[in-house]
C-alpha atoms as a PDB file:
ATOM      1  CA  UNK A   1      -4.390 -19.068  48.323  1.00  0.00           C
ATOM      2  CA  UNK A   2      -4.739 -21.249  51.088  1.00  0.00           C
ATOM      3  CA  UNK A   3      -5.108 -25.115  51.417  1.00  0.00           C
ATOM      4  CA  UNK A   4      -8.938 -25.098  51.693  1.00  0.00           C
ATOM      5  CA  UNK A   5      -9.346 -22.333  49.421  1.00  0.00           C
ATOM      6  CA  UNK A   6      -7.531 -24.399  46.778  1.00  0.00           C
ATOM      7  CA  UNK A   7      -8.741 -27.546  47.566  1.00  0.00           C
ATOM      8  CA  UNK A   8     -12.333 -26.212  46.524  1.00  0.00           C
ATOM      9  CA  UNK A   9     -11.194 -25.078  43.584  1.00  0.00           C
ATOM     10  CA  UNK A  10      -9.696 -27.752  42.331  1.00  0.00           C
ATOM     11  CA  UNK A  11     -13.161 -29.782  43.317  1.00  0.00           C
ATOM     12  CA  UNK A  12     -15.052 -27.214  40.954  1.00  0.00           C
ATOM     13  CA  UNK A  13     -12.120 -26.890  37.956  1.00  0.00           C
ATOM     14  CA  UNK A  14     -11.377 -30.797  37.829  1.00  0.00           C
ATOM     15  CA  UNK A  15     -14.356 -31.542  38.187  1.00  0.00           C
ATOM     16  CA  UNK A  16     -13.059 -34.250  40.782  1.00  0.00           C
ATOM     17  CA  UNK A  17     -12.558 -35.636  44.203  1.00  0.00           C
ATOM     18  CA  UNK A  18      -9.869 -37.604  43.625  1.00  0.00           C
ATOM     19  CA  UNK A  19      -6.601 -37.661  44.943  1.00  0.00           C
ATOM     20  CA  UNK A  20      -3.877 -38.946  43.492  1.00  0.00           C
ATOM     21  CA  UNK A  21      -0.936 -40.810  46.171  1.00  0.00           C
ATOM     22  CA  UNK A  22       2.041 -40.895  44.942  1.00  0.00           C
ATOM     23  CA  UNK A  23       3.405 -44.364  46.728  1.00  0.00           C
ATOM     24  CA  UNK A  24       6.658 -44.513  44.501  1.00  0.00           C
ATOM     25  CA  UNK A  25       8.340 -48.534  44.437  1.00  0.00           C
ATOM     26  CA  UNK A  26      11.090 -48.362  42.272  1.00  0.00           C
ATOM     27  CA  UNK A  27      11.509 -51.940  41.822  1.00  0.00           C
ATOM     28  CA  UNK A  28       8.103 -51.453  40.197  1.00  0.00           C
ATOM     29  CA  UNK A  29       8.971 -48.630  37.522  1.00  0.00           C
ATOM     30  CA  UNK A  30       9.646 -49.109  34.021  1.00  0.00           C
ATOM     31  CA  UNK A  31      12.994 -50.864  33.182  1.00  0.00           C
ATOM     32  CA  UNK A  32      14.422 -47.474  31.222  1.00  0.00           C
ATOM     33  CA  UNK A  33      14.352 -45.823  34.809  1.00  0.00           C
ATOM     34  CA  UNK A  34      15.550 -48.339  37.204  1.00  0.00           C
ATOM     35  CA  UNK A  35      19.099 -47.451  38.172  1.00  0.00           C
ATOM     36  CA  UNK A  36      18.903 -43.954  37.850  1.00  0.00           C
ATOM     37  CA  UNK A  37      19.764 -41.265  40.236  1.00  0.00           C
ATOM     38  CA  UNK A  38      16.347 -39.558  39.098  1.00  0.00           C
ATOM     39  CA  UNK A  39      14.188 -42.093  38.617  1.00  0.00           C
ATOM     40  CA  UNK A  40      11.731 -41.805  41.304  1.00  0.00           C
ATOM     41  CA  UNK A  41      11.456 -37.938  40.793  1.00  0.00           C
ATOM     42  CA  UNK A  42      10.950 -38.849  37.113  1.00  0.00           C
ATOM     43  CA  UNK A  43       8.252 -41.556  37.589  1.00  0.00           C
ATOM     44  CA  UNK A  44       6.182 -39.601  40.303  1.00  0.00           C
ATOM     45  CA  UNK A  45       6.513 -36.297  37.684  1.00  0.00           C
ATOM     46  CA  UNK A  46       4.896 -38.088  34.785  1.00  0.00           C
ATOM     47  CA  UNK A  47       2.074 -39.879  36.831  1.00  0.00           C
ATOM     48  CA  UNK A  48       1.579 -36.009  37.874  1.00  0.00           C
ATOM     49  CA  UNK A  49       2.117 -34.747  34.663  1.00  0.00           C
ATOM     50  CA  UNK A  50      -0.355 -37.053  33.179  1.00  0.00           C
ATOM     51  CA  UNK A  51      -3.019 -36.707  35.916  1.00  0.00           C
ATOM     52  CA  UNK A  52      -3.111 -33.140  37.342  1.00  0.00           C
ATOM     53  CA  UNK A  53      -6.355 -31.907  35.683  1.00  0.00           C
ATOM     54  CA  UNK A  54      -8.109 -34.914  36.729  1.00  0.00           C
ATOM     55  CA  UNK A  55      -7.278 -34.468  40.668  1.00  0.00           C
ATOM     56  CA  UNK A  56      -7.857 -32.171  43.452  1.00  0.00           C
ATOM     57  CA  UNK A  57      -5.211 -33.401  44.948  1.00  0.00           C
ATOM     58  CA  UNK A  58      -1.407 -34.909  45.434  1.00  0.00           C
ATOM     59  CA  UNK A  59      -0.358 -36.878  48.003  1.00  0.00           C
ATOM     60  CA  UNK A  60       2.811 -38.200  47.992  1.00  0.00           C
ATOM     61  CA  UNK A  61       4.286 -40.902  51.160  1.00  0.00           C
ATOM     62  CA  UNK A  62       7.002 -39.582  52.585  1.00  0.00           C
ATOM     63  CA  UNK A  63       8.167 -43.203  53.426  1.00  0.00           C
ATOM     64  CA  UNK A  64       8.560 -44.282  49.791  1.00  0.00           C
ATOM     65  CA  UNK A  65      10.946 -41.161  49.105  1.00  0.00           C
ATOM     66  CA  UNK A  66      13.451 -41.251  52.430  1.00  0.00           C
ATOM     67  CA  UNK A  67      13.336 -45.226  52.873  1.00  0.00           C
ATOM     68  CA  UNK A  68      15.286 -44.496  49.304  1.00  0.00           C
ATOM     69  CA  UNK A  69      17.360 -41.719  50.378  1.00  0.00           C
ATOM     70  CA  UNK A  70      15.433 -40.037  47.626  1.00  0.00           C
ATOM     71  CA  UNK A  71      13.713 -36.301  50.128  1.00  0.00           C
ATOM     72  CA  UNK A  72      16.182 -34.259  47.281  1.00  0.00           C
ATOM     73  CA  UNK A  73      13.611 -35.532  44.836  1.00  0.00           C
ATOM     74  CA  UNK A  74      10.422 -35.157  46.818  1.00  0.00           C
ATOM     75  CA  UNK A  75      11.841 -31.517  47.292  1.00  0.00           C
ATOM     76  CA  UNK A  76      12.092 -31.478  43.506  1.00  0.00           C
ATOM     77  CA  UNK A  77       8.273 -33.171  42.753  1.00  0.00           C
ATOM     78  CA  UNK A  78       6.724 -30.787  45.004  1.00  0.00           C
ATOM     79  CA  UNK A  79       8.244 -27.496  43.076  1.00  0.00           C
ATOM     80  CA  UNK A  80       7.313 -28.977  40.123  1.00  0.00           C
ATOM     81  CA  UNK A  81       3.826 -29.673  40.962  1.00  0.00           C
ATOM     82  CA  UNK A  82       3.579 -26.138  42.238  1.00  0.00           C
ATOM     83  CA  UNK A  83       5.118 -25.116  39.299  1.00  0.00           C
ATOM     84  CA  UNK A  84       3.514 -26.747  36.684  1.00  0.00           C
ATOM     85  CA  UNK A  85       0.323 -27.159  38.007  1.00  0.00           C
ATOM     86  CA  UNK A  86      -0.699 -24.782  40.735  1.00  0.00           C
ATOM     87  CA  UNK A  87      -3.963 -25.147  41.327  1.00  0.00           C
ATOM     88  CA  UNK A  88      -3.838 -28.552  42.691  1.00  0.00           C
ATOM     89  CA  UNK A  89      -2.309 -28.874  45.998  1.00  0.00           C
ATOM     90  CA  UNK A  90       0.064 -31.059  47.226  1.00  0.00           C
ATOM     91  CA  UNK A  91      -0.950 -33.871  50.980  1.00  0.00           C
ATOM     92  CA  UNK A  92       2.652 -34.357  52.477  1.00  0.00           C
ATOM     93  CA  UNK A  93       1.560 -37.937  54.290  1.00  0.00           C
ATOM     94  CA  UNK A  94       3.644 -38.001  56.839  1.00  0.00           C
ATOM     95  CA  UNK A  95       1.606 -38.705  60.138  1.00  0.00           C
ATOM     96  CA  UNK A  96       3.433 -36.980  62.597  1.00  0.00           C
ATOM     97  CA  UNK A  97       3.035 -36.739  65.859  1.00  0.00           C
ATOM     98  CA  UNK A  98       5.080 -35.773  68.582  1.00  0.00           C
ATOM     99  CA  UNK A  99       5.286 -33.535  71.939  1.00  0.00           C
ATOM    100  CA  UNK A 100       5.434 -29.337  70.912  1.00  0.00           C
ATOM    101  CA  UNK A 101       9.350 -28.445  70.376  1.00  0.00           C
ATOM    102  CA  UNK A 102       9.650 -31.710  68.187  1.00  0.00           C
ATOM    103  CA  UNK A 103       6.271 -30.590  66.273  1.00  0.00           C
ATOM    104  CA  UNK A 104       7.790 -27.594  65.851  1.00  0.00           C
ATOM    105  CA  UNK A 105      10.556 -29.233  63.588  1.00  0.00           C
ATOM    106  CA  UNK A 106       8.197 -31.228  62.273  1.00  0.00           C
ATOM    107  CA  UNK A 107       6.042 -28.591  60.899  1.00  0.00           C
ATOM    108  CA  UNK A 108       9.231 -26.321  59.790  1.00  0.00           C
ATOM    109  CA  UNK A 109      10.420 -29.649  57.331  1.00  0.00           C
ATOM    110  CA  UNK A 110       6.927 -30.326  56.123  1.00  0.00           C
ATOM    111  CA  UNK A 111       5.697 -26.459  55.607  1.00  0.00           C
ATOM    112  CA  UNK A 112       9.566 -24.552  55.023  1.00  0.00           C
ATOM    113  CA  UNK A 113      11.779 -27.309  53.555  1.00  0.00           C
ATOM    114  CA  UNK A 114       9.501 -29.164  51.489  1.00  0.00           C
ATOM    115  CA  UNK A 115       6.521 -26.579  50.700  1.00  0.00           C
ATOM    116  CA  UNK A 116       3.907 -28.818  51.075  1.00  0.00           C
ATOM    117  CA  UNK A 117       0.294 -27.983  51.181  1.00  0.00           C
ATOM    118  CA  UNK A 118      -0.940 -29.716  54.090  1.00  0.00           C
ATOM    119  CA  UNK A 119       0.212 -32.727  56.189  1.00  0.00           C
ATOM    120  CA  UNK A 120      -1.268 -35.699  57.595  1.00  0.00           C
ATOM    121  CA  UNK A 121      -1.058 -35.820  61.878  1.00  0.00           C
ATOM    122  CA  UNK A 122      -1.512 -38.448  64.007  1.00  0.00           C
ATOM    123  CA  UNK A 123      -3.503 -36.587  66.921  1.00  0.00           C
ATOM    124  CA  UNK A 124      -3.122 -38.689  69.861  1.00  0.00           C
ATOM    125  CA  UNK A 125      -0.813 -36.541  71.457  1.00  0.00           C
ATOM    126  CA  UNK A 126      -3.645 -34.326  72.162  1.00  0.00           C
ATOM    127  CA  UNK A 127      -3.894 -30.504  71.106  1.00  0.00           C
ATOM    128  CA  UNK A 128      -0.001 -29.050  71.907  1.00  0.00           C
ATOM    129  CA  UNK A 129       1.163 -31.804  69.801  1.00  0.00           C
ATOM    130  CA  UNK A 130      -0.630 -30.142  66.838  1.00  0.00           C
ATOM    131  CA  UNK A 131      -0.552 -26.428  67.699  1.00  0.00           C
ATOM    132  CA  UNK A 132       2.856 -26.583  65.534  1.00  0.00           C
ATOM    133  CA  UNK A 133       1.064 -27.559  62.554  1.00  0.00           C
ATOM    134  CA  UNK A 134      -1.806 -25.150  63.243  1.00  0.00           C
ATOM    135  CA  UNK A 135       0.449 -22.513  63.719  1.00  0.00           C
ATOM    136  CA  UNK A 136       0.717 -22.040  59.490  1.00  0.00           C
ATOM    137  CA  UNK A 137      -2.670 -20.802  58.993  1.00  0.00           C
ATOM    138  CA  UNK A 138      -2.550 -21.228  54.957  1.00  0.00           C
ATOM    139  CA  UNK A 139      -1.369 -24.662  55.340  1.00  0.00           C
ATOM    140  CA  UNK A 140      -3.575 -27.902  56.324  1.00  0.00           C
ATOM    141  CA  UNK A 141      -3.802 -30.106  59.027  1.00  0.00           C
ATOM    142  CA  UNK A 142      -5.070 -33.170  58.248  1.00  0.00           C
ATOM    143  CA  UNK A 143      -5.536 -35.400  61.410  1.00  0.00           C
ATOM    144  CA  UNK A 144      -6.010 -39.363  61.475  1.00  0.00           C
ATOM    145  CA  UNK A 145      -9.747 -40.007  62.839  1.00  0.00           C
ATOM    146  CA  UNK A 146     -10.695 -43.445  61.423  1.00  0.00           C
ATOM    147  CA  UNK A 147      -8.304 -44.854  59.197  1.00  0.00           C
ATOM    148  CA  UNK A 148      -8.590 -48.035  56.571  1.00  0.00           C
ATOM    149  CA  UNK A 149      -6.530 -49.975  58.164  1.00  0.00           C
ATOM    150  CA  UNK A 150      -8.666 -53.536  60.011  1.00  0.00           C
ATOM    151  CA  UNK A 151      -6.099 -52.918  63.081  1.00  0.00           C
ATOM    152  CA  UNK A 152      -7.281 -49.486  63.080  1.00  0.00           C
ATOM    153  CA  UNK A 153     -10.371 -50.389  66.284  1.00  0.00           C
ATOM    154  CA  UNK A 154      -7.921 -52.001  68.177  1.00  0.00           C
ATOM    155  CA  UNK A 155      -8.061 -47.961  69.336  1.00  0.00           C
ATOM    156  CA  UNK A 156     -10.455 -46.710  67.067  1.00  0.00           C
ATOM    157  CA  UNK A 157     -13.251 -48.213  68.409  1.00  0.00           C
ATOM    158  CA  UNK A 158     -12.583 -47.295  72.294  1.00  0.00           C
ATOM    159  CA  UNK A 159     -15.679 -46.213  74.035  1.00  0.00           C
ATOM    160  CA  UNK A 160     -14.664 -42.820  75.856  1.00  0.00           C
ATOM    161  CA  UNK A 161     -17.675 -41.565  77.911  1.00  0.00           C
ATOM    162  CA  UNK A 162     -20.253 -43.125  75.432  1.00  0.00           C
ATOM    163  CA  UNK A 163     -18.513 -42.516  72.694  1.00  0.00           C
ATOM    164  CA  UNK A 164     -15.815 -44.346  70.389  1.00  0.00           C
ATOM    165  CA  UNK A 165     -13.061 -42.693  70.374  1.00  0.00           C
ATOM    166  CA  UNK A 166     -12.533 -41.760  66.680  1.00  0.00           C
ATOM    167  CA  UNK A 167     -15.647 -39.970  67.145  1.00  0.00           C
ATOM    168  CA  UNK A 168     -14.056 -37.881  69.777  1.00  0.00           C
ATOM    169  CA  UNK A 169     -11.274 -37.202  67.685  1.00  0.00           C
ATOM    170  CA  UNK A 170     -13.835 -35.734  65.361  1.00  0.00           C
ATOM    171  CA  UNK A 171     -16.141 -33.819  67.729  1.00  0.00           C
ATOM    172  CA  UNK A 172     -12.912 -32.495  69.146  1.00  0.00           C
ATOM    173  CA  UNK A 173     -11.173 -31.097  65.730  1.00  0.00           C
ATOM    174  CA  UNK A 174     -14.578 -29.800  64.464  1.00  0.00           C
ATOM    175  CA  UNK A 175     -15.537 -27.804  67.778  1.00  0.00           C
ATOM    176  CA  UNK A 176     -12.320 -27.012  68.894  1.00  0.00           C
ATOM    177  CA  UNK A 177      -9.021 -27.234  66.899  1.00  0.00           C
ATOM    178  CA  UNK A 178     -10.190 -26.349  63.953  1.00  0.00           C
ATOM    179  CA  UNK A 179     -10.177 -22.413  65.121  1.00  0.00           C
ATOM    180  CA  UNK A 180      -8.567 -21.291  61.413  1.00  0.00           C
ATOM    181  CA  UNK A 181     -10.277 -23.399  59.699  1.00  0.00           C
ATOM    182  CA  UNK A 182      -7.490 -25.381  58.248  1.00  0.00           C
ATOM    183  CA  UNK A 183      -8.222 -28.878  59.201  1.00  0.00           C
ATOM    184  CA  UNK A 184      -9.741 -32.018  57.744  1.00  0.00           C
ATOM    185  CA  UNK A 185      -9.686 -35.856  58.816  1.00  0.00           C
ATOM    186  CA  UNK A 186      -8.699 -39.079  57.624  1.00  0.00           C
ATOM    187  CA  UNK A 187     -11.835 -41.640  57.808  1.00  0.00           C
ATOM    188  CA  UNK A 188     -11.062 -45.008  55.367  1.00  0.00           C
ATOM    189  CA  UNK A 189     -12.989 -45.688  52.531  1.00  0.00           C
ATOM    190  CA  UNK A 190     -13.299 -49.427  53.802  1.00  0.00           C
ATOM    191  CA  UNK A 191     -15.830 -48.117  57.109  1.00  0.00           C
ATOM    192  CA  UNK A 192     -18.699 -46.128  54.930  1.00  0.00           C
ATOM    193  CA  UNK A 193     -20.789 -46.353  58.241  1.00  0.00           C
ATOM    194  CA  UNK A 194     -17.512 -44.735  60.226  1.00  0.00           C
ATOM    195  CA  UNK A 195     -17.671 -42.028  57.082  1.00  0.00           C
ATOM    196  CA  UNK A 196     -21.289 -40.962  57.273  1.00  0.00           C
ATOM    197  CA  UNK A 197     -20.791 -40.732  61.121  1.00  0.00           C
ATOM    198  CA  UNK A 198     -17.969 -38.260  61.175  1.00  0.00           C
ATOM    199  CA  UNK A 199     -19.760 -36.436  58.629  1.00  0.00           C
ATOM    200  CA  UNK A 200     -22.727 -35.758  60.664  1.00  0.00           C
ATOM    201  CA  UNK A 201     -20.435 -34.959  63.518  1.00  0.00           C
ATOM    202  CA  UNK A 202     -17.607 -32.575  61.487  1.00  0.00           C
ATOM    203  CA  UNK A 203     -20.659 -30.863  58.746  1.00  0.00           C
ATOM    204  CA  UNK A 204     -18.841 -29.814  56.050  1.00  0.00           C
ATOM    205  CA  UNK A 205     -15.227 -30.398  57.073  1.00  0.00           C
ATOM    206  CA  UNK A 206     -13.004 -32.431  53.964  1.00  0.00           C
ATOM    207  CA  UNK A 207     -12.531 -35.530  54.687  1.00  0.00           C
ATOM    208  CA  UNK A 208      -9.348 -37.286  53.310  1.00  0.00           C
ATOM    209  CA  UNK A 209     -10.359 -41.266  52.245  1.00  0.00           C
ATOM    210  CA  UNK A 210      -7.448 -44.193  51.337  1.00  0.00           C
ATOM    211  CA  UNK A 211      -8.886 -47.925  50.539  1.00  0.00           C
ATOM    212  CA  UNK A 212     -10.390 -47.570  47.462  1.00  0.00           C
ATOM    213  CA  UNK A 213      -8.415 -48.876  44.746  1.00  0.00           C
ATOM    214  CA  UNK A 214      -6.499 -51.740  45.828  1.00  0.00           C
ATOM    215  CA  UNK A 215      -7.675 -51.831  49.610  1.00  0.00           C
ATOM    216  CA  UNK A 216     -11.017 -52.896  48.211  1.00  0.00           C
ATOM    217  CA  UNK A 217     -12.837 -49.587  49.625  1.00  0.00           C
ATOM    218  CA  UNK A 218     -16.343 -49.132  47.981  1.00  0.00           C
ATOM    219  CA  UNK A 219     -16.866 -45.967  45.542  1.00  0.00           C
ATOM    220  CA  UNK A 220     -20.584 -45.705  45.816  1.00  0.00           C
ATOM    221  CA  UNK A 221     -20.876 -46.240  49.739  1.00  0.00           C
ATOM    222  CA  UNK A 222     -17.795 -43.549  50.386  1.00  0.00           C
ATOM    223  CA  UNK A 223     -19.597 -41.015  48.333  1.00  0.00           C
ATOM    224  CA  UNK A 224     -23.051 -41.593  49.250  1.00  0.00           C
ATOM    225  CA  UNK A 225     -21.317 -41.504  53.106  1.00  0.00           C
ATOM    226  CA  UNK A 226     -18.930 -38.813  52.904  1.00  0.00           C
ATOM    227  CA  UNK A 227     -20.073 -36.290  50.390  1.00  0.00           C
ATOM    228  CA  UNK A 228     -21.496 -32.941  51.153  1.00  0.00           C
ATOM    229  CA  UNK A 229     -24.650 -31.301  50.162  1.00  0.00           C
ATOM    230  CA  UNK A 230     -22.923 -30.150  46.970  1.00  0.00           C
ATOM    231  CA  UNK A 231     -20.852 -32.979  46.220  1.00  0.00           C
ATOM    232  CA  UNK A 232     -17.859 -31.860  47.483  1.00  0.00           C
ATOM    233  CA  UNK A 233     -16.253 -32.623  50.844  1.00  0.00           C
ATOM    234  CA  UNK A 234     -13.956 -35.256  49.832  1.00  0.00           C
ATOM    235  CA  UNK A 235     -10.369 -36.044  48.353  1.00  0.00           C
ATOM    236  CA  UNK A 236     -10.928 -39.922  47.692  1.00  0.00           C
ATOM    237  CA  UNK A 237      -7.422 -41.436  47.137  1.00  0.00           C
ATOM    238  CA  UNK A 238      -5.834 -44.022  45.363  1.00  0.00           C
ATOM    239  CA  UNK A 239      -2.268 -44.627  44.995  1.00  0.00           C
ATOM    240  CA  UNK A 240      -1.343 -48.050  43.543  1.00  0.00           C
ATOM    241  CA  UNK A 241      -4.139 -48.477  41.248  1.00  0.00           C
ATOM    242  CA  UNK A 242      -3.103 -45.229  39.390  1.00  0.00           C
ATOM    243  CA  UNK A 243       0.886 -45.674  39.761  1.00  0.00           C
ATOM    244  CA  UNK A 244       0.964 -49.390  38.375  1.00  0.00           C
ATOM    245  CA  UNK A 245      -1.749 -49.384  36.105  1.00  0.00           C
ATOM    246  CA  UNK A 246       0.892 -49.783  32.990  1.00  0.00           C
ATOM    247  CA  UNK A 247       4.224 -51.691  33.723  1.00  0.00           C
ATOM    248  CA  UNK A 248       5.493 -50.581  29.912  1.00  0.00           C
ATOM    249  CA  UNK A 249       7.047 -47.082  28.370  1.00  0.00           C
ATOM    250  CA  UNK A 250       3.210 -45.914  28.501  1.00  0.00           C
ATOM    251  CA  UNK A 251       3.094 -46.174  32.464  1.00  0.00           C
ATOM    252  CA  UNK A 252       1.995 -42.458  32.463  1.00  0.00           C
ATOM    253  CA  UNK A 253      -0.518 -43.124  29.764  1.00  0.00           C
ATOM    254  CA  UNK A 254      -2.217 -45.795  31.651  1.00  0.00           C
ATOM    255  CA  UNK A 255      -1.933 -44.111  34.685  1.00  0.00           C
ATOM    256  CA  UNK A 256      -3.998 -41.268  33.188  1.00  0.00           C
ATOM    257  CA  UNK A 257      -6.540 -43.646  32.117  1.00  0.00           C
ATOM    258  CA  UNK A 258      -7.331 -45.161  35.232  1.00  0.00           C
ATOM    259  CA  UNK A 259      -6.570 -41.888  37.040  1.00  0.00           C
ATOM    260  CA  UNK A 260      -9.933 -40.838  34.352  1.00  0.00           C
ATOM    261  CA  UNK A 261     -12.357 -44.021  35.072  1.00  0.00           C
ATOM    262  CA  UNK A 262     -11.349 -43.468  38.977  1.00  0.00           C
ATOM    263  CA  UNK A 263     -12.757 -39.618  39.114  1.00  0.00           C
ATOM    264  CA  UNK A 264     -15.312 -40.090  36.561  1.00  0.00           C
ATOM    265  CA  UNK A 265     -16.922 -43.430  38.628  1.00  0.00           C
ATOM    266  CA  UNK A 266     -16.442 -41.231  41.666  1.00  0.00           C
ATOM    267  CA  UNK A 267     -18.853 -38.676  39.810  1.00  0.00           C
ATOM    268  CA  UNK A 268     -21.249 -41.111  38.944  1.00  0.00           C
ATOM    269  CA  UNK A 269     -22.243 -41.165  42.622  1.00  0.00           C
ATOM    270  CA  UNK A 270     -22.441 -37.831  43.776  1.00  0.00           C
END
């Protein structure tokens, strides 16, 4: 099954539009794990564990795992989400973006080494630096459109020809990259207005949505924004709120519990 084809079915199963990110700070785990060799492969598996029917989605930050000379383990949490629970896919965010032969390695890591799902792209390297990604039809290519981030118009916010640039971004993925119908956009829970726009530019296209949680990003104006006609469309993450929600032995437990008041205020709206 391929990433979209997934995707919706983990919308319909979980009943949810929630992605989990999996942001993993070790100097914020649980004292029984700090100082082992396993510990951030053991942390991120638990919040998993605890969470996977109440997702659509993993995304783990492939910062958080090399910065701690810990990609053995990311290997290891993506098998073991596959494993354990395969009908939730796994976001590599890694926000590549580079000229074709470098994509090309790119895409082999992401896709080959670490079996990921789908992958986060920067696109503004134009189309040959994302042909790579494209080139694994079952996979998905998530590109950056409007992200959360307040720095984010320095670019965002460009006017090219009449129009801002992120909605170029859009108008150009929708109409013309998306040929397999693999791809889906970034668009930050803390611009509703940027959401709805994209929307009505991309139809029914997923959008992928960071800042809620502890970015401050509104539930109700994201989903009101961003969902479809059938209350799908969207993978709304959080990441910190859900991994350090307990700082105790029951980290997973707590984790699940505001992993389960995150989808189910989420639902509320749509």
């Amino acid at each position: 099954m391929n990433f979209i084809a997934s995707l919706n079915a983990a919308w319909v199963r979980n009943n949810s539009l929630l992605c989990v990110g999996l942001d993993p700070d070790p100097a914020k785990f649980p004292e029984r794990l700090k100082g082992r060799p396993d510990a951030i492969f053991e942390f991120c598996k638990n919040i998993a564990d605890a969470t996977a029917d109440l997702a659509c989605c993993f995304k783990p930050q492939i910062a958080y795992f090399a910065a701690q000379r810990a990609e053995d383990q990311l290997e290891a949490l993506i098998a073991h989400i596959h494993a354990t629970h395969p009908g939730v896919p796994v976001i590599l965010d890694a926000k590549r973006g580079d000229i074709g032969s470098t994509a090309e390695q790119y895409a082999s890591e992401i896709f080959e080494r670490y079996q990921a799902d789908a992958i986060t792209v920067n696109p503004y390297m134009g189309r040959d630096s994302v042909d790579p990604y494209l080139a694994y039809p079952d996979k998905g290519v998530i590109l950056l459109c409007r992200t959360s981030n307040p720095g984010g118009s320095d670019l965002q916010f460009l006017d090219v020809g009449g129009e801002k640039l992120y909605e170029r971004v859009a108008r150009l993925v929708a109409s013309e990259w998306n040929s397999s119908g693999q791809c889906a956009l970034v668009v930050g829970a803390t611009f509703p207005g940027e959401i709805a726009r994209v929307r009505e530019i991309v139809g029914e296209m997923p959008l992928l949505v960071p800042g809620i949680g502890a970015q401050g990003g509104d539930v109700e104006a994201t989903v009101h924004a961003g969902c479809t006609a059938d209350g799908r469309g969207l993978m709304i993450n959080s990441s910190r709120a859900i991994l350090y929600a307990g700082k105790g032995e029951d980290y997973a437990a707590a984790a699940r519990r505001v992993a389960l008041e995150t989808r189910d205020t989420i639902n509320r709206y749509r």
